[in-house]
Every structure is written in C-alpha cells, then in structure tokens.
PDB file of N, CA and C in Angstrom:
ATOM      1  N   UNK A   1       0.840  -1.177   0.000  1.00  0.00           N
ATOM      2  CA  UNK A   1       0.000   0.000   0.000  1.00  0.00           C
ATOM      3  C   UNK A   1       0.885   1.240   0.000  1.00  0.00           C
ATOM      4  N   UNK A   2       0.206   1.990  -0.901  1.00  0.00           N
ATOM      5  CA  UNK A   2       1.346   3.243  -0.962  1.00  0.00           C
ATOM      6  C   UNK A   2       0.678   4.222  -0.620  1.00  0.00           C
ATOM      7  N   UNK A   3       1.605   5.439   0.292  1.00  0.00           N
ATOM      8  CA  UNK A   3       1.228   6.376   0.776  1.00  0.00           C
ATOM      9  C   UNK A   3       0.332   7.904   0.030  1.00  0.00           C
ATOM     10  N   UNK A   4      -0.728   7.596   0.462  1.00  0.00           N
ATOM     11  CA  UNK A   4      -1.574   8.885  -0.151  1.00  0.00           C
ATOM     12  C   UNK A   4      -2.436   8.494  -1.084  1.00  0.00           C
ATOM     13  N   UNK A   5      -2.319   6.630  -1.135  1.00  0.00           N
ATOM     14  CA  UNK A   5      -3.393   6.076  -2.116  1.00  0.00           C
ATOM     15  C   UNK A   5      -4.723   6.262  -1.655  1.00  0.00           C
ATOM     16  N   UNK A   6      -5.577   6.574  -2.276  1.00  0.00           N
ATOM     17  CA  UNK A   6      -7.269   6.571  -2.152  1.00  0.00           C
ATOM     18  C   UNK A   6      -7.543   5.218  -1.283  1.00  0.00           C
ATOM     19  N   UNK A   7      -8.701   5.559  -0.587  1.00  0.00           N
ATOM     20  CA  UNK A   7      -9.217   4.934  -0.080  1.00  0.00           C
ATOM     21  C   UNK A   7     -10.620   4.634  -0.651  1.00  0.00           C
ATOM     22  N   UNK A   8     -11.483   3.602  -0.901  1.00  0.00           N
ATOM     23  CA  UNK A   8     -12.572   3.476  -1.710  1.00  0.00           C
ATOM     24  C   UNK A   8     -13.555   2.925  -0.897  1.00  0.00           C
ATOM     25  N   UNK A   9     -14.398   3.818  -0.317  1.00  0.00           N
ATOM     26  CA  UNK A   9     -15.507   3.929   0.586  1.00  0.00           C
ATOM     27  C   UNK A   9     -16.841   3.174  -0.487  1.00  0.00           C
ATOM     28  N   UNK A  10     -17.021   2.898  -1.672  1.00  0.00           N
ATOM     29  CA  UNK A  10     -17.898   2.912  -2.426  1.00  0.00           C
ATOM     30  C   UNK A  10     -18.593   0.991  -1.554  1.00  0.00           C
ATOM     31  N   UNK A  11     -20.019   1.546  -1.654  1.00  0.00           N
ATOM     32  CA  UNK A  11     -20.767   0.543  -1.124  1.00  0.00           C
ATOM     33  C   UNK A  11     -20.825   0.570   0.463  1.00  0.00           C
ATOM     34  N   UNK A  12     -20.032   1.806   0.920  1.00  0.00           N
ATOM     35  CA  UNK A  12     -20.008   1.815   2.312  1.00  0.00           C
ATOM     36  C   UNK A  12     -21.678   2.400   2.690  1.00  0.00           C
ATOM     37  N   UNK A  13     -22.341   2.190   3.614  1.00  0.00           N
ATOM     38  CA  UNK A  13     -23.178   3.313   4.120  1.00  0.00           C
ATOM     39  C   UNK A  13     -23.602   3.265   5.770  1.00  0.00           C
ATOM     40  N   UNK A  14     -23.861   4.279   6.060  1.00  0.00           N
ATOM     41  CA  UNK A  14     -23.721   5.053   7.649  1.00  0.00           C
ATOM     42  C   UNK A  14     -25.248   4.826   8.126  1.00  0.00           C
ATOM     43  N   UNK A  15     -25.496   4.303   9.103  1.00  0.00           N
ATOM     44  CA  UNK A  15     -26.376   4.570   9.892  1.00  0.00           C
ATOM     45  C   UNK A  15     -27.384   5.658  10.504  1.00  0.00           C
ATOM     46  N   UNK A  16     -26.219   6.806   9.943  1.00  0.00           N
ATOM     47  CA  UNK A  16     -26.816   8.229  10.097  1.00  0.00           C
ATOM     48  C   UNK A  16     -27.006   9.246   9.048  1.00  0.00           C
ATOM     49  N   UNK A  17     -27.435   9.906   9.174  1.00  0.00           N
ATOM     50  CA  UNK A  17     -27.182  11.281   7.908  1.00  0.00           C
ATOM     51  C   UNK A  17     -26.261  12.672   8.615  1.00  0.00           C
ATOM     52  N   UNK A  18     -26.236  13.437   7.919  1.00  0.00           N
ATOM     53  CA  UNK A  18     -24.998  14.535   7.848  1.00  0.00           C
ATOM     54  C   UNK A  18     -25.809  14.990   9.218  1.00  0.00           C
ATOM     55  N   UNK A  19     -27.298  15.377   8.742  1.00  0.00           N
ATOM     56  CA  UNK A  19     -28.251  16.090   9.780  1.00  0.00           C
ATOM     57  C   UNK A  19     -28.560  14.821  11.316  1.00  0.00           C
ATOM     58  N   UNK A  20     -28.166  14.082  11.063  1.00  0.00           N
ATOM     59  CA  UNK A  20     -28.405  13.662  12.809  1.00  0.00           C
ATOM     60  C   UNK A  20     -26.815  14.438  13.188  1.00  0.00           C
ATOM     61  N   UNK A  21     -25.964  14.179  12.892  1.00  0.00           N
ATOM     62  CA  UNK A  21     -24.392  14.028  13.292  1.00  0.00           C
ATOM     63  C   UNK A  21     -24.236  15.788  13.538  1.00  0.00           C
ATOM     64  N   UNK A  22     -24.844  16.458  12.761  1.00  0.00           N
ATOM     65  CA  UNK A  22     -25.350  18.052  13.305  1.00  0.00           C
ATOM     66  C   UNK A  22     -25.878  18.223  14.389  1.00  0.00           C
ATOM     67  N   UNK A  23     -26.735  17.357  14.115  1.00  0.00           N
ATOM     68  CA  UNK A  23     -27.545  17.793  15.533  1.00  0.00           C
ATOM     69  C   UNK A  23     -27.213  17.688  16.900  1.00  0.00           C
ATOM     70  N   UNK A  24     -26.438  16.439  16.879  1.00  0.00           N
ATOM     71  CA  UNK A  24     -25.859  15.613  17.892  1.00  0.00           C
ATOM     72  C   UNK A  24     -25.033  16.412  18.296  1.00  0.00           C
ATOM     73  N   UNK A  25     -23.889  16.932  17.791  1.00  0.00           N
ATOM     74  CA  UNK A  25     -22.991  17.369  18.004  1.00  0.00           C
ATOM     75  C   UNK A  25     -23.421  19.335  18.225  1.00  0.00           C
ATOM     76  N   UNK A  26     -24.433  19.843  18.054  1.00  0.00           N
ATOM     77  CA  UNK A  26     -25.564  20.896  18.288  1.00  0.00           C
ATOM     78  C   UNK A  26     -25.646  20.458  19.679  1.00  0.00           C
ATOM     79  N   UNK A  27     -26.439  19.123  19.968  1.00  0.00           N
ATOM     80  CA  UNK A  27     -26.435  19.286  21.261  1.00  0.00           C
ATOM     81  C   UNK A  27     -25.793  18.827  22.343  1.00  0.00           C
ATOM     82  N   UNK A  28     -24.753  18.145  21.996  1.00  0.00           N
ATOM     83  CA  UNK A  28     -22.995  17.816  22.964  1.00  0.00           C
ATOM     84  C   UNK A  28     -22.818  19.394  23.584  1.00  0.00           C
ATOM     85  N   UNK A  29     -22.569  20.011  22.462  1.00  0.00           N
ATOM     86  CA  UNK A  29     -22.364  21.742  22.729  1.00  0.00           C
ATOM     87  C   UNK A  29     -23.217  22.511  23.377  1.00  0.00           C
ATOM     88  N   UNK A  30     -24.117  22.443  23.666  1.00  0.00           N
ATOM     89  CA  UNK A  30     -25.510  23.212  24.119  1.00  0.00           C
ATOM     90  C   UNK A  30     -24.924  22.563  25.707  1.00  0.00           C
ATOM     91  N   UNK A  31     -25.150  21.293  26.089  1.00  0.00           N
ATOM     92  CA  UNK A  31     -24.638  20.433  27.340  1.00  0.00           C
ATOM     93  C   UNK A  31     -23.647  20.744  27.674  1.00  0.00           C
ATOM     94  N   UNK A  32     -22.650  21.049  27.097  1.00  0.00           N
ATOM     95  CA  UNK A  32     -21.124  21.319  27.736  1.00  0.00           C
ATOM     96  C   UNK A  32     -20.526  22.476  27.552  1.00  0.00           C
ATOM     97  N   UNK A  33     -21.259  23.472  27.005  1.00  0.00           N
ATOM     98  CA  UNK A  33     -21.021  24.428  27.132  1.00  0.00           C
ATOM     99  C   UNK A  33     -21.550  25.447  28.495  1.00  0.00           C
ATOM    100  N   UNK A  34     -22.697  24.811  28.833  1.00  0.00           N
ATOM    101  CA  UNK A  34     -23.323  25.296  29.685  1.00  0.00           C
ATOM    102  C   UNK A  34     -22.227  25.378  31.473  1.00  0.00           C
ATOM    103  N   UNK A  35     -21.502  24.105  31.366  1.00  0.00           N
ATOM    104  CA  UNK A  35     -20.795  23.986  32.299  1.00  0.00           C
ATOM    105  C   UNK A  35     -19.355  24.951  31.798  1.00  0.00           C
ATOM    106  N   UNK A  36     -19.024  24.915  30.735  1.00  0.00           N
ATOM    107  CA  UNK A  36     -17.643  25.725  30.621  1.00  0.00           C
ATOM    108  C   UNK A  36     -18.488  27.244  30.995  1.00  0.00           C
ATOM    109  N   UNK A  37     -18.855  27.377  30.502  1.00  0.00           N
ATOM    110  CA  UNK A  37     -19.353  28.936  31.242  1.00  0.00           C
ATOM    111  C   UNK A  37     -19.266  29.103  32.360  1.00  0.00           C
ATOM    112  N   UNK A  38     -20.234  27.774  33.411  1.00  0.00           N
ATOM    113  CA  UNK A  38     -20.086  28.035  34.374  1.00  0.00           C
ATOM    114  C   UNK A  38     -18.826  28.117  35.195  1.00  0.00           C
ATOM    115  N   UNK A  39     -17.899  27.316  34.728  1.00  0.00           N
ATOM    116  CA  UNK A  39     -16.884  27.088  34.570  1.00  0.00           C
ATOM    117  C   UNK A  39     -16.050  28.636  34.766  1.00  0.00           C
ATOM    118  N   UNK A  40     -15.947  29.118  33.791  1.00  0.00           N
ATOM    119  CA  UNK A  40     -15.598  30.290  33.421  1.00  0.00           C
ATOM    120  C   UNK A  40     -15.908  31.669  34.160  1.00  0.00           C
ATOM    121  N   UNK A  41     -17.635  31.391  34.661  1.00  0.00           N
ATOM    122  CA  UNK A  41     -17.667  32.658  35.842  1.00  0.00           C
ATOM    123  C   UNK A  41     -16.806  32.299  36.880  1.00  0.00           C
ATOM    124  N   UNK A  42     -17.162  31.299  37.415  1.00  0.00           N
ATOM    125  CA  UNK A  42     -15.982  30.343  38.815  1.00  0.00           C
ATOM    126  C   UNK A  42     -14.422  31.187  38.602  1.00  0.00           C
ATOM    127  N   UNK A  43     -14.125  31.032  37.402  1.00  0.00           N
ATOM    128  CA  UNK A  43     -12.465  31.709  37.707  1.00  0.00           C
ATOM    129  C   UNK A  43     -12.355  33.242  37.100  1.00  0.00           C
ATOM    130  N   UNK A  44     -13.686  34.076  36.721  1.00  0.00           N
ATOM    131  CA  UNK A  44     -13.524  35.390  36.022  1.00  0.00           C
ATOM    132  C   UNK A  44     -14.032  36.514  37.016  1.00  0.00           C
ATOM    133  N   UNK A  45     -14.681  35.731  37.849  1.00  0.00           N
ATOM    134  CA  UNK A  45     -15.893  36.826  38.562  1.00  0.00           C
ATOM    135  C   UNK A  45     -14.682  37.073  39.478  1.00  0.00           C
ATOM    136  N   UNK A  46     -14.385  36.592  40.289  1.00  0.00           N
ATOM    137  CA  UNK A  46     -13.461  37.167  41.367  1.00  0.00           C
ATOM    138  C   UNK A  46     -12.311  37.966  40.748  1.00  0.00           C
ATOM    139  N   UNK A  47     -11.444  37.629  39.379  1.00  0.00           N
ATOM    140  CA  UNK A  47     -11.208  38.800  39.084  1.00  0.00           C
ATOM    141  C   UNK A  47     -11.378  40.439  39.068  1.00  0.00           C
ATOM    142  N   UNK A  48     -12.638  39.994  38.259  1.00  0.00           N
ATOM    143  CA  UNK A  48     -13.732  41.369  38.126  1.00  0.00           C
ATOM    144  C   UNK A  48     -13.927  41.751  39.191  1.00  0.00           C
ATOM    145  N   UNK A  49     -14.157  41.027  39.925  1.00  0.00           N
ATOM    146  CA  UNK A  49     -14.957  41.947  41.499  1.00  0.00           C
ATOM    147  C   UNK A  49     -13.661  42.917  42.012  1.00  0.00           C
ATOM    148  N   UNK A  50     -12.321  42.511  41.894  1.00  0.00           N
ATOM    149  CA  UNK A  50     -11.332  42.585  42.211  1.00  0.00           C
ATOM    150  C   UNK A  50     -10.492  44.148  41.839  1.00  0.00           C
ATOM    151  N   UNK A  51     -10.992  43.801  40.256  1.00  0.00           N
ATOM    152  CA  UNK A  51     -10.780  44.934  39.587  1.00  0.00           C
ATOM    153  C   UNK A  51     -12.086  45.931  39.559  1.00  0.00           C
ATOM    154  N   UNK A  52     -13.259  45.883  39.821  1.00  0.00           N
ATOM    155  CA  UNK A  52     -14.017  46.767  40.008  1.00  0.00           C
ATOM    156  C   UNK A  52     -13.734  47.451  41.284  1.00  0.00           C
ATOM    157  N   UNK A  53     -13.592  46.946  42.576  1.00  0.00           N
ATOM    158  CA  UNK A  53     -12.978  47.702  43.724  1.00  0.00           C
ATOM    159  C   UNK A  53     -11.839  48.282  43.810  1.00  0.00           C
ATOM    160  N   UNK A  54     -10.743  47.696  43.256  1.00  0.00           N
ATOM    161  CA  UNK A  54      -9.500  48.147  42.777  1.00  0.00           C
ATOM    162  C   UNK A  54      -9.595  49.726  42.189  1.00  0.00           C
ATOM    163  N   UNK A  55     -10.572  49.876  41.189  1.00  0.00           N
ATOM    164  CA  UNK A  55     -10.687  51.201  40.308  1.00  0.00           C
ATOM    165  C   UNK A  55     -11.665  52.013  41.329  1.00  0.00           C
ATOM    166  N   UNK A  56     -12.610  51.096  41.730  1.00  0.00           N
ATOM    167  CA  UNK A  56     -13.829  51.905  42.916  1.00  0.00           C
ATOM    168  C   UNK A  56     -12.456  53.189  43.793  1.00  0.00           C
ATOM    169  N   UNK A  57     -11.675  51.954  44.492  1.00  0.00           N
ATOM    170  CA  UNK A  57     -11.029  52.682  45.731  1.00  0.00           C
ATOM    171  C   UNK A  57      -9.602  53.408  45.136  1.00  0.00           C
ATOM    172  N   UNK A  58      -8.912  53.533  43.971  1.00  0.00           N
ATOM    173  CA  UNK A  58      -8.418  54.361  43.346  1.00  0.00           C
ATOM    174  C   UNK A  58      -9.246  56.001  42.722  1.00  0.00           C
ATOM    175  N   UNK A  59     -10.478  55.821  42.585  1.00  0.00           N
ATOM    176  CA  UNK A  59     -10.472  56.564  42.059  1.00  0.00           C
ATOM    177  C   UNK A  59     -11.153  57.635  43.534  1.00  0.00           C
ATOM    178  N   UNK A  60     -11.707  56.856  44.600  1.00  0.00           N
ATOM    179  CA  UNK A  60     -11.830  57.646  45.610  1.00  0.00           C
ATOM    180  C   UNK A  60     -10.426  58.215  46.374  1.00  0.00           C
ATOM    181  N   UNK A  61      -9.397  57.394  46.511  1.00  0.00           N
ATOM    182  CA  UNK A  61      -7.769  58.272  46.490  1.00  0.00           C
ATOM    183  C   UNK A  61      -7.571  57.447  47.452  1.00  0.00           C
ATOM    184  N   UNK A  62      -8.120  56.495  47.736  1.00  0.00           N
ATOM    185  CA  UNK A  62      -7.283  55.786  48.808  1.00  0.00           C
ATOM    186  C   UNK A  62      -6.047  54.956  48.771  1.00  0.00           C
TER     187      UNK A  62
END
C-alpha cells in the first residue's frame, strides 16, 4: 500500500445522515457548554470583582 493512495468507501453506508451528526454534536455543545461557562464565571468573577474595587477605591484616592 502506498502512501496517499485513495481509499474506496464505495458501497459503504452510515447509519446516520450529515443532519443527525449536526444535531448531535448541536447538542454535545448546548450540554457542555453550559458547564464551561459556568466554569468560566468560577475563575472570572473574582477577578472582576477585584478589579471593580481596585478602580472603585483608586479613584476615591485611597
């Protein structure tokens, strides 16, 4: 077998269509995204809070 030869899928067929494997993968993302967000406030918010008081108590002169 030589490298970069074709592969010949012909007579193959899938169990699924393009549109399930969309969808599916539509809703993997919808599910796990929901947690990276949450995810994401968990390590952003205390920043922010951080830097909102930071500028709060700079700009009062303390």
């Amino acid at each position: 077998m030589l490298l970069g030869a074709a592969i010949d899928f012909t007579g193959i067929t899938l169990p699924f269509t393009v549109n399930d494997l969309v969808g599916s993968g539509n809703a993997l993302l919808t599910i796990v995204g929901t947690f990276v967000l949450l995810g994401l406030a968990f390590t952003l918010v205390p920043k922010l809070i951080t830097l909102i008081r930071g500028s709060i108590s700079a700009a009062r002169g303390r």
